[in-house]
Protein backbone atom coordinates (compact mmCIF):
# COMPACT_ATOMS: atom_id res chain seq x y z
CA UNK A 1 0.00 0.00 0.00
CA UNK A 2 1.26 3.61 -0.79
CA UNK A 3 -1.17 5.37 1.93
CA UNK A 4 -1.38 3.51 5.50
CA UNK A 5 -4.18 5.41 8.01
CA UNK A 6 -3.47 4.60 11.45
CA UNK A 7 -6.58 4.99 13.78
CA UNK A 8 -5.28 3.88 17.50
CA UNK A 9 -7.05 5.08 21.00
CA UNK A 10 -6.98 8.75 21.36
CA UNK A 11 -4.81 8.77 24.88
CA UNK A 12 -0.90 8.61 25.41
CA UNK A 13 -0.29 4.28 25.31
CA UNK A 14 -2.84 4.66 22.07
CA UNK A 15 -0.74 7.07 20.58
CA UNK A 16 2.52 5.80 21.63
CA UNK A 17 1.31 2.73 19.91
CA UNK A 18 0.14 3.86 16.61
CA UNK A 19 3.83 5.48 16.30
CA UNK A 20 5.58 2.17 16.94
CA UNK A 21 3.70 0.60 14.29
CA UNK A 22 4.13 3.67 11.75
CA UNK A 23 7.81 2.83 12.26
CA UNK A 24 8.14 -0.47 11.58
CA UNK A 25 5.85 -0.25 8.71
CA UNK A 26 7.02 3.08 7.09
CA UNK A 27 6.60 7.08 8.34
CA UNK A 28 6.44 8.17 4.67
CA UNK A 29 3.16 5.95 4.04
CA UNK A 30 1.74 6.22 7.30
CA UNK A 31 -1.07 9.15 8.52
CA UNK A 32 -2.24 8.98 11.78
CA UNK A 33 -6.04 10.18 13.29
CA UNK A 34 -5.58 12.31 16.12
CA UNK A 35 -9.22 13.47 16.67
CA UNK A 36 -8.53 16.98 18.80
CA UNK A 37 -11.23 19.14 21.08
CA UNK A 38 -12.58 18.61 24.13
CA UNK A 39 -15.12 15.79 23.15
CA UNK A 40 -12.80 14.23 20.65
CA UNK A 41 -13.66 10.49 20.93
CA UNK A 42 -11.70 8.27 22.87
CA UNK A 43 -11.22 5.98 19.01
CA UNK A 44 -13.03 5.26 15.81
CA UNK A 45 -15.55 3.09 17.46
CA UNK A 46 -16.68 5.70 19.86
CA UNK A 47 -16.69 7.99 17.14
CA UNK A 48 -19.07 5.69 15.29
CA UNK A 49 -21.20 5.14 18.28
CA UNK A 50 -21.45 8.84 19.01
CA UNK A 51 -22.38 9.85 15.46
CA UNK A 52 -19.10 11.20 14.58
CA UNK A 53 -18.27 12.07 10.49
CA UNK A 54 -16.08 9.53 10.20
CA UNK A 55 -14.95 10.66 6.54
CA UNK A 56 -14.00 14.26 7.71
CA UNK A 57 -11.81 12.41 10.67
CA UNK A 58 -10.24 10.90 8.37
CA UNK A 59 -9.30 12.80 6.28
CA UNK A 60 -7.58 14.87 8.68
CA UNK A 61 -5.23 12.84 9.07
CA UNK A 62 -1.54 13.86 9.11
CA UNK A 63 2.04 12.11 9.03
CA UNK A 64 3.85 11.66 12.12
CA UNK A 65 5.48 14.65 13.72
CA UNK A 66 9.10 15.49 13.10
CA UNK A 67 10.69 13.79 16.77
CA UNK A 68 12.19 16.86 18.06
CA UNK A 69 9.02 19.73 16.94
CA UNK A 70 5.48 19.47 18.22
CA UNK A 71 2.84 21.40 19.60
CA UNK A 72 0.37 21.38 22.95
CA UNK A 73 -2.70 20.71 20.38
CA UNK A 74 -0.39 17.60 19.14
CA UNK A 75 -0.62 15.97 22.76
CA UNK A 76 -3.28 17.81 24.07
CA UNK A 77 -5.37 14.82 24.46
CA UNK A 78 -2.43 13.06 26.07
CA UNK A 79 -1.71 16.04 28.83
CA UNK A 80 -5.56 15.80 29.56
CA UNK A 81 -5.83 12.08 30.31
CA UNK A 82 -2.56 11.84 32.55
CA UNK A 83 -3.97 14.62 34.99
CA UNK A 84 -7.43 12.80 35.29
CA UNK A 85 -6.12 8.87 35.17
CA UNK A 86 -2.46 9.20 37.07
CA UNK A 87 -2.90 5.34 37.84
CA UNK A 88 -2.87 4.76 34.23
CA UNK A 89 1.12 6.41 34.06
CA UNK A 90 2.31 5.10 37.06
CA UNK A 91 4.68 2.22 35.62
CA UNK A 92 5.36 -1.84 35.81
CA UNK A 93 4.80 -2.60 39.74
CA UNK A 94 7.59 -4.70 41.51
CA UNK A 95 4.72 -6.93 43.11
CA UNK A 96 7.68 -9.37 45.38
CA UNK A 97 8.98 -5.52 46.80
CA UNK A 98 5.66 -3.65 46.86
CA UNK A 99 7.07 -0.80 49.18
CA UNK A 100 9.88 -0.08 46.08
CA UNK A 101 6.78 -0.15 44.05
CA UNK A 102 4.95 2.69 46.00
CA UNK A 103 7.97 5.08 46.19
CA UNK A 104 8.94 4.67 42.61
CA UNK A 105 5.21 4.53 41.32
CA UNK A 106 5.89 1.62 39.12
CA UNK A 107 8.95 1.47 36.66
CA UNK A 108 8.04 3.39 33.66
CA UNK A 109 8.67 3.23 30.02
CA UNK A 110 10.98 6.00 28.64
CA UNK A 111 13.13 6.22 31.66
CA UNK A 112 16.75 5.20 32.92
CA UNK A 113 17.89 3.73 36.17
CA UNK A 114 21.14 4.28 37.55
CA UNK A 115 21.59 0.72 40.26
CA UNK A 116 24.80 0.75 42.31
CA UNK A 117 26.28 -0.87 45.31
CA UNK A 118 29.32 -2.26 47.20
CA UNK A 119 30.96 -5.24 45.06
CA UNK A 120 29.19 -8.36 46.26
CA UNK A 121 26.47 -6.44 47.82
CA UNK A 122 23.34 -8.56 45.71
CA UNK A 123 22.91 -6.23 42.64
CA UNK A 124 22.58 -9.17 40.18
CA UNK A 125 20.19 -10.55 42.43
CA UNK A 126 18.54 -7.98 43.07
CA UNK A 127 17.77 -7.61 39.42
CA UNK A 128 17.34 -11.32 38.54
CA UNK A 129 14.23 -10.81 40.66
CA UNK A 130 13.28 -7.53 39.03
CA UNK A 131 13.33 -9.32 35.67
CA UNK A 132 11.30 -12.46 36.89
CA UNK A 133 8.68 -9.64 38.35
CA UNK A 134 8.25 -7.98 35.10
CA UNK A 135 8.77 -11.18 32.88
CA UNK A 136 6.28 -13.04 34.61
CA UNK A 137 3.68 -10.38 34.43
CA UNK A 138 4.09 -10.57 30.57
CA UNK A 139 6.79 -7.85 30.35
CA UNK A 140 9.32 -8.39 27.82
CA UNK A 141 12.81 -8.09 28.91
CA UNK A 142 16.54 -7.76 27.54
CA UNK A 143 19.36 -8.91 29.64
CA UNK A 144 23.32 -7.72 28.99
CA UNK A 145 25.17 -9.37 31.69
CA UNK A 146 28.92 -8.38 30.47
CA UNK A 147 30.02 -9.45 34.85
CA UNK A 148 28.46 -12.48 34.96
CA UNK A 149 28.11 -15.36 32.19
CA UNK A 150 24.33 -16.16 30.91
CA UNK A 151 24.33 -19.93 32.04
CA UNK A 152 25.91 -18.45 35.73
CA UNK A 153 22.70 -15.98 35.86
CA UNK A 154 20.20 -18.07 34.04
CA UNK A 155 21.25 -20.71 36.90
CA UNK A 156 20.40 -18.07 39.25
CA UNK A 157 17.26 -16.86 37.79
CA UNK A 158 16.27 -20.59 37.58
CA UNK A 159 16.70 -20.88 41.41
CA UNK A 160 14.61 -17.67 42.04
CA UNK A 161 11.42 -18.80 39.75
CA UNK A 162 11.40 -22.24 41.44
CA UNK A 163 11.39 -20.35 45.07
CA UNK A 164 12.89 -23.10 45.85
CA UNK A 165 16.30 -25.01 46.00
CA UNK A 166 16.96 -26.59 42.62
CA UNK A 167 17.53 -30.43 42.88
CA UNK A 168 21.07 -31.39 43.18
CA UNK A 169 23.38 -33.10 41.12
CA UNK A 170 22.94 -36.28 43.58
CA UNK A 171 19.56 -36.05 43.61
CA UNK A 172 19.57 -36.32 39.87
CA UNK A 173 21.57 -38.98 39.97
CA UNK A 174 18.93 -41.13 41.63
CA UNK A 175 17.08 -43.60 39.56
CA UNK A 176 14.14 -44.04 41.90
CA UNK A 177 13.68 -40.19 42.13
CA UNK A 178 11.89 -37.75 40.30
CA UNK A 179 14.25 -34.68 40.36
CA UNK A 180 15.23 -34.58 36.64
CA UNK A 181 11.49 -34.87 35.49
CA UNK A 182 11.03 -31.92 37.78
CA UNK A 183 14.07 -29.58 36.46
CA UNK A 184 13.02 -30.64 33.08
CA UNK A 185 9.45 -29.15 33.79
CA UNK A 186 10.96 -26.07 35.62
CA UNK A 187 13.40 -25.10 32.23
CA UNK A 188 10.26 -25.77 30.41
CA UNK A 189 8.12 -23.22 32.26
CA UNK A 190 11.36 -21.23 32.52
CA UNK A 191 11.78 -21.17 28.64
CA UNK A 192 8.21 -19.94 28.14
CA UNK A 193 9.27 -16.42 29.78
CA UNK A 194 9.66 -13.55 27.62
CA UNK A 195 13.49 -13.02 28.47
CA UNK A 196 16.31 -12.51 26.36
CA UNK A 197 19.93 -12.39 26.73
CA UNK A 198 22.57 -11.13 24.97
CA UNK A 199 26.10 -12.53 23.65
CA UNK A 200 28.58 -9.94 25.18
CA UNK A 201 30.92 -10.54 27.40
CA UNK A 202 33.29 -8.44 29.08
CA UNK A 203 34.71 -5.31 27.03
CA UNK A 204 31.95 -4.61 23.95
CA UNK A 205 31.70 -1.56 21.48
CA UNK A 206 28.80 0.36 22.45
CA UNK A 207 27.11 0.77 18.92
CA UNK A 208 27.36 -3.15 18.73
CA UNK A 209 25.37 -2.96 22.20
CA UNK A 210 22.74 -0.41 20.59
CA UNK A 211 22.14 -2.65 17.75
CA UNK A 212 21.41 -5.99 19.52
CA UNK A 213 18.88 -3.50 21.74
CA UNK A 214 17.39 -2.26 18.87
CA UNK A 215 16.81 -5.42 16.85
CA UNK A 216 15.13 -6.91 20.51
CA UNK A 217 13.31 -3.68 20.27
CA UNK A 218 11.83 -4.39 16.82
CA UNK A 219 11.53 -7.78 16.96
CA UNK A 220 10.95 -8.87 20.73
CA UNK A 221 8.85 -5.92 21.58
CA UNK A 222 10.94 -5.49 24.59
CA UNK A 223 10.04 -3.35 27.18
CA UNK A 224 12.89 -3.25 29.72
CA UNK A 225 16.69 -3.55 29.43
CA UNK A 226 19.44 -4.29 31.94
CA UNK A 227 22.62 -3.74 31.06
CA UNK A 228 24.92 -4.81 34.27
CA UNK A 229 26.94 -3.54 34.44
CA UNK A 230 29.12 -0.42 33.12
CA UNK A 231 32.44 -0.84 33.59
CA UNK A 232 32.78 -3.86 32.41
CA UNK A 233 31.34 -3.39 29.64
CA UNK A 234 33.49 -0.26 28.17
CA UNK A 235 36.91 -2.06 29.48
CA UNK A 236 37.82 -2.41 25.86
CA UNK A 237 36.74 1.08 24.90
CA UNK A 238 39.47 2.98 27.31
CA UNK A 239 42.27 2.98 24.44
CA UNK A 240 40.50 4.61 21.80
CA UNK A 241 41.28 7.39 20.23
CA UNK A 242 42.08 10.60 22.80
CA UNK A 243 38.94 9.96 25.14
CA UNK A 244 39.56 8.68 29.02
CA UNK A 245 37.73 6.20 30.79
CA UNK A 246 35.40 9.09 31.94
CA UNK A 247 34.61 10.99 28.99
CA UNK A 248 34.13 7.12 27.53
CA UNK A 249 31.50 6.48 30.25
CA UNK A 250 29.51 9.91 29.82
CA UNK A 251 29.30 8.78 25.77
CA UNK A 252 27.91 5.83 27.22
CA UNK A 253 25.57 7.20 29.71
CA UNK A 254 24.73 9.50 27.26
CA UNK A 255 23.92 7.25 24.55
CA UNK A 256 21.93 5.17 27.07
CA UNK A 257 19.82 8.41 27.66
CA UNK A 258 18.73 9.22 24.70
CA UNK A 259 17.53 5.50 23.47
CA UNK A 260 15.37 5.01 26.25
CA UNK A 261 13.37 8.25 25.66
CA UNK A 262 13.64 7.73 21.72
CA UNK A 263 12.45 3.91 21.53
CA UNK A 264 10.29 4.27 24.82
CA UNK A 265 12.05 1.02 26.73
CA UNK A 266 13.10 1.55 30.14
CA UNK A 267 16.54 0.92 30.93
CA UNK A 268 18.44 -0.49 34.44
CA UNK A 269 22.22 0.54 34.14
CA UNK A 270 24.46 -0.94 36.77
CA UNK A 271 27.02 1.07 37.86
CA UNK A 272 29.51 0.17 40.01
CA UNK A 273 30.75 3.02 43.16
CA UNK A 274 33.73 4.28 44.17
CA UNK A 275 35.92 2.81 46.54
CA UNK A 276 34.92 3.03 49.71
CA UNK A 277 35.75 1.93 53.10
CA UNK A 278 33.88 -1.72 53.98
CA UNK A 279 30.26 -0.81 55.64
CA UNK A 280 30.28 2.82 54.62
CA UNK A 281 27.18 4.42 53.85
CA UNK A 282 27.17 5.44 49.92
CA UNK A 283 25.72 8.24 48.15
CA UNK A 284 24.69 9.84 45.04
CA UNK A 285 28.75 11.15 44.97
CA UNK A 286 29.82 7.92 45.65
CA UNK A 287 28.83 6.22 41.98
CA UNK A 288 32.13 5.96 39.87
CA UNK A 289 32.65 8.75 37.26
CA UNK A 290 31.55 12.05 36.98
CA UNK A 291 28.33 12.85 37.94
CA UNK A 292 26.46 12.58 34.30
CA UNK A 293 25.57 9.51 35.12
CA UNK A 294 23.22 10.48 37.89
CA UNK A 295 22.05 13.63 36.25
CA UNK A 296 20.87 11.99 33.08
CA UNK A 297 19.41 9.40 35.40
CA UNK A 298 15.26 9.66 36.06
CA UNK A 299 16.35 7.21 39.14
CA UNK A 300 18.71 6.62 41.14
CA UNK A 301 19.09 3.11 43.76
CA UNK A 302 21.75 2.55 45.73
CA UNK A 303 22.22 -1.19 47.30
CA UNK A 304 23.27 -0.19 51.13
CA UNK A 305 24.67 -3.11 52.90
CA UNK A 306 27.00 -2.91 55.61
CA UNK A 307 27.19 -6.74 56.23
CA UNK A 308 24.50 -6.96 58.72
CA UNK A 309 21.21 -4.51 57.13
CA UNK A 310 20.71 -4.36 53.44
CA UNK A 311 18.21 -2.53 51.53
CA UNK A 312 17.37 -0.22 48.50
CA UNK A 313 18.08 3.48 48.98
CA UNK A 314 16.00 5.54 46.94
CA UNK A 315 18.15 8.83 46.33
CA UNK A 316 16.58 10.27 43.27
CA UNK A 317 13.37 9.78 41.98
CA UNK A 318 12.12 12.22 39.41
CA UNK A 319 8.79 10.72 38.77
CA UNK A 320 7.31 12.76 41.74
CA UNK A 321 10.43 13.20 44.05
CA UNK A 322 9.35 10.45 46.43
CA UNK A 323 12.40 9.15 48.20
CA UNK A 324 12.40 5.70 50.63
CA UNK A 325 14.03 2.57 51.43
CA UNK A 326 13.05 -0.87 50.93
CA UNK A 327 14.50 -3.90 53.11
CA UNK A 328 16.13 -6.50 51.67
CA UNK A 329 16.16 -9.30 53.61
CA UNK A 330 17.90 -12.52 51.68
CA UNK A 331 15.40 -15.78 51.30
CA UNK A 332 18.13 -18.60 51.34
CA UNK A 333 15.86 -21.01 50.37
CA UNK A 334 14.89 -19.49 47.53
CA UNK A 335 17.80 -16.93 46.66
CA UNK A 336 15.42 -13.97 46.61
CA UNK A 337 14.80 -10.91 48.71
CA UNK A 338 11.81 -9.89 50.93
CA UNK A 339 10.75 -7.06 52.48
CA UNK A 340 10.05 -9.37 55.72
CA UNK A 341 12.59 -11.29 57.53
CA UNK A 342 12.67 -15.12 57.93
CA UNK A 343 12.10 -14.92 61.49
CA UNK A 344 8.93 -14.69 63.26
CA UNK A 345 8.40 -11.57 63.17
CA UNK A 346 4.46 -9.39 62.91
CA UNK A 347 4.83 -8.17 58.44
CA UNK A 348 2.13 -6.21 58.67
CA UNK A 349 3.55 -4.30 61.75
CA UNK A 350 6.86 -4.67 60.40
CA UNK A 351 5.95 -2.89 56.29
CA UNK A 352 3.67 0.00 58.48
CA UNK A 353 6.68 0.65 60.57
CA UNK A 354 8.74 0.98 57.31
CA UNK A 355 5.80 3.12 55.79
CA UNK A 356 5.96 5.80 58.52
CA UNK A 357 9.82 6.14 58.23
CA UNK A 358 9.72 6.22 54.36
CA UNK A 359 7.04 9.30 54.79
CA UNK A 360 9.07 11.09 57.28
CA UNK A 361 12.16 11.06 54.90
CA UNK A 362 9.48 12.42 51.98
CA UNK A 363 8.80 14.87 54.75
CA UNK A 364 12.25 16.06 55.49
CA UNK A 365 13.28 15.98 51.77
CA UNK A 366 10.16 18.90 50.88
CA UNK A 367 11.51 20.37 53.52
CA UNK A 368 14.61 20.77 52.65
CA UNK A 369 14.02 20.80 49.15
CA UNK A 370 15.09 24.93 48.55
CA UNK A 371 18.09 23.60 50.22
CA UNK A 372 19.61 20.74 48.21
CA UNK A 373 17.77 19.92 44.80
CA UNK A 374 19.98 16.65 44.01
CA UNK A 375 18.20 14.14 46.61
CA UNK A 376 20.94 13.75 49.07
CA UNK A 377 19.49 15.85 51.59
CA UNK A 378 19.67 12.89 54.12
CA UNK A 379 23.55 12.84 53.65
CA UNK A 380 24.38 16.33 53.55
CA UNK A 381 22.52 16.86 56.83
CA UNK A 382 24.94 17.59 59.91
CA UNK A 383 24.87 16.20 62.87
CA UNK A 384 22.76 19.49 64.79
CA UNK A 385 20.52 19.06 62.06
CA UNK A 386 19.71 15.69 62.56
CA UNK A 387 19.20 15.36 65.93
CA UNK A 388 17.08 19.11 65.91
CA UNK A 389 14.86 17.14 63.30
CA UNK A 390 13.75 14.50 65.34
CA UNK A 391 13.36 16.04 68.62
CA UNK A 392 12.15 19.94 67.66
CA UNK A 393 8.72 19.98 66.52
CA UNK A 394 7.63 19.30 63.10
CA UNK A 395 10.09 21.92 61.24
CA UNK A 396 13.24 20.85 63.34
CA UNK A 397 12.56 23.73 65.79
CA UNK A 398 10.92 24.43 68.99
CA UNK A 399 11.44 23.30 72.51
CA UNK A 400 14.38 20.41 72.35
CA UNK A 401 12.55 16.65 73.93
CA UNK A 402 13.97 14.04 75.05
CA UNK A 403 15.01 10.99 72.90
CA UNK A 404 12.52 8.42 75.15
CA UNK A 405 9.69 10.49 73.83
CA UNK A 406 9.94 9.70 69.99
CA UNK A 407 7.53 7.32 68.57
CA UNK A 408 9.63 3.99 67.42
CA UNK A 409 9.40 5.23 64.02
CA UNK A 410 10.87 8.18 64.39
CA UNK A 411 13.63 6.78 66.26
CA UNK A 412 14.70 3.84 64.06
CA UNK A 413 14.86 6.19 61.29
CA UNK A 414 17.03 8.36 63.69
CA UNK A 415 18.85 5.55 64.32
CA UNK A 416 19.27 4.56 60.58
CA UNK A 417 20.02 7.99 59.32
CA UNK A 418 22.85 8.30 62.28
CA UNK A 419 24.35 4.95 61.26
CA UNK A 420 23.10 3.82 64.63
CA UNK A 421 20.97 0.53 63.48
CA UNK A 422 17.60 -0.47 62.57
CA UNK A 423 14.20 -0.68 63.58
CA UNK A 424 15.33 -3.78 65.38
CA UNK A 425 18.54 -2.21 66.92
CA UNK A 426 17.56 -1.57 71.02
CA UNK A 427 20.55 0.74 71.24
CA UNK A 428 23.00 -1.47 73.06
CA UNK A 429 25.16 -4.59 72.86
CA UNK A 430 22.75 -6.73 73.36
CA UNK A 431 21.64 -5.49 69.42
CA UNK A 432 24.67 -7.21 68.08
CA UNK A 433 23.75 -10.66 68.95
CA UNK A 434 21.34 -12.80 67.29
CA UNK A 435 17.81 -12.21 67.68
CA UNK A 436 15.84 -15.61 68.57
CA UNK A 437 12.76 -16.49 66.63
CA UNK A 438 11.05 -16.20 70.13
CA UNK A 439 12.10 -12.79 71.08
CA UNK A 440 11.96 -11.12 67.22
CA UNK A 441 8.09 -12.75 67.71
CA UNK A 442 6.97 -11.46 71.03
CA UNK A 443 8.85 -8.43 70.27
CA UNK A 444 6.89 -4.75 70.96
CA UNK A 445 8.20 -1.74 69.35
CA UNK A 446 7.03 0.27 72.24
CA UNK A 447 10.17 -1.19 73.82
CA UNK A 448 12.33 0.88 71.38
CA UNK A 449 11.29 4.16 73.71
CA UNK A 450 11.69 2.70 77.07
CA UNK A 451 15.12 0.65 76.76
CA UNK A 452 17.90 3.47 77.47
């Protein structure tokens, strides 16, 4: 055909959609019905139902805008329908870490993550489990592992869709058992996912890279990429031409930008940090590199483990600014993380506890938001501040209390923010001994305020 007409739903995924298939089929022969006005119809079959002229519609019909030129009257329709259905743009939920989910708002097409954390700290499986959440909710996504080798993370992805120990090699080697009929059904329910890997390894050429993501693009549909992580995968690019290992990295980054907003595909980029002394605290200045990588970045995680807490630090969020940490706690059985721990211990007392703290730091960060625009308020805090935060009134001011009057929330996040513990830490030495199933189970938070 010379002359394709395009006539998609009227709203932002609609229109989103009727581009993508203008592309793959041609711009030149494609025209697109964007019905405009305030009772423009949702699509042609509303139009038809509400007595539309469907021949004037239609022939009203235009190319696709240039990329980089449009108007408000182009995506009019689109500004409209965000403000009245928000739910509808808030992203891919994370349903195994649903308090990620609500400070992030879902993971959204178009955007790029910036993921980093001490070496060893769980980033890969971390994101293993990411993938499985999105692949198994029909999500299509692209894997670049140039750290780890496919079969070493597929063997690890394996393990976390079974939630469960994968037979061992004894176990298969049983004749009267059933183990290999059951790993052969697991790879087959496996297979069925919608994940895809690619070949690199190690050092690859970054146009080599964007070509494998586009052709998954095109023909996979993909709709998320992780690309773990960063530095290994420009090793080979260091001795080119004039360009150091920085400026090599922020062509990267850059790159990595722009073809997430272009092809609308979200992208995770692992980055590793800095070197820093075991247990420290990181921050946004502690990711390796200049700081491009965080700027161009819609969100920033950072991994925070210092060998006996662990959990996601939300440091930059520019959805809606909503910053928060999410517990990790590590499922051996299974090799994946929960928000809960193993032990016995109240989860619906435990994620409201984690609620309250993850609204007081949204609290503090509006607050100090004229301050410090680059969300590392929490680090860049001083000591005075701190402590005039949490026992001033509301606003950090006021007549001074006394620490034994703070709710528990407020203090554990006092706690956490000082590097003094967690919500489970009672303050002494008693905290660095193993908690017994018993005790984490018959354990009241109201204790947190009345232990000195």
């Amino acid at each position: 055909f010379d002359k394709i007409i395009l006539w998609m739903d009227n709203d932002g995924p609609g229109q989103e959609g009727a581009e993508s298939f203008a592309k793959k089929i041609g711009l030149g022969r494609c025209l697109l019905v964007r019905p405009t006005g305030a009772d423009a119809p949702k699509d042609a079959n509303d139009a038809l139902r509400e007595n539309f002229d469907l021949e004037e519609l239609i022939l009203r019909a235009d190319v696709v805008p240039h990329e980089s030129i449009l108007t408000f009257s182009e995506i009019r329709s689109q500004v409209l329908h965000e403000i009245c259905n928000p739910h509808e743009y808030s992203g891919a939920a994370i349903p195994s870490l649903p308090t990620l989910t609500n400070i992030l708002k879902g993971v959204r097409r178009g955007e790029l993550t910036v993921l980093t954390g001490a070496t060893g700290s769980g980033k890969t499986t971390f994101l293993s489990q990411l993938s499985l959440d999105f692949a198994e909710n029909g999500i299509n996504v692209l894997w670049g592992s140039f750290e780890v080798k496919n079969t070493r993370l597929m063997h690890k992805l394996l393990r976390q869709f079974s939630r469960e120990p994968l037979p061992s090699a004894l176990d298969l080697k049983k004749r009267d058992g059933n183990a290999n009929e059951v790993l052969q059904a697991l790879a087959d329910r496996f297979e069925d996912l919608p994940l895809y890997f690619m070949r690199f390894h190690g050092g690859s050429n970054v146009e080599d890279i964007v070509d494998a993501m586009e052709y998954a693009i095109y023909v996979h549909d993909v709709e998320h990429i992780i690309l773990d992580n960063l530095q290994f995968m420009l090793t080979r690019d260091y001795s080119r031409g004039s360009f150091d290992k920085f400026d090599v990295q922020d062509y990267a980054v850059e790159v990595f930008r722009k073809f997430a907003t272009e092809k609308n595909v979200h992208i995770t980029l692992v980055v590793h940090p800095r070197k820093e002394d075991e247990g420290q605290k990181l921050g946004i200045s502690s990711i390796y590199g200049s700081a491009k990588s965080t700027q161009e970045a819609d969100t920033v995680l950072i991994l925070q483990s210092d060998g006996r807490r662990k959990y996601i630090d939300v440091k930059k969020n520019r959805y809606d600014g909503t910053l928060g940490f999410c517990p990790l706690h590590f499922q051996l059985q299974s090799g994946r993380y929960e928000e809960t721990p193993e032990m016995g211990i109240d989860a619906e007392k435990y994620h409201q506890q984690v609620l309250e703290m993850n609204n007081s730091i949204s609290a503090q960060t509006k607050l100090k938001k004229k301050q410090n625009d680059d969300g590392t308020i929490l680090d860049s805090m001083s000591q005075d501040d701190i402590d005039s935060l949490f026992t001033g009134d509301e606003y950090g001011k006021g007549k001074p209390r006394s620490m034994s009057t703070l709710s528990p929330a407020r203090l554990a996040l006092y706690n956490r923010i000082r590097g003094k513990g967690d919500p489970f830490n009672f303050g002494n030495a008693e905290a660095n001994k193993r908690v017994s199933k018993a005790t984490a189970k018959n354990w009241d938070p109201s204790e947190l305020c009345s232990r000195k």
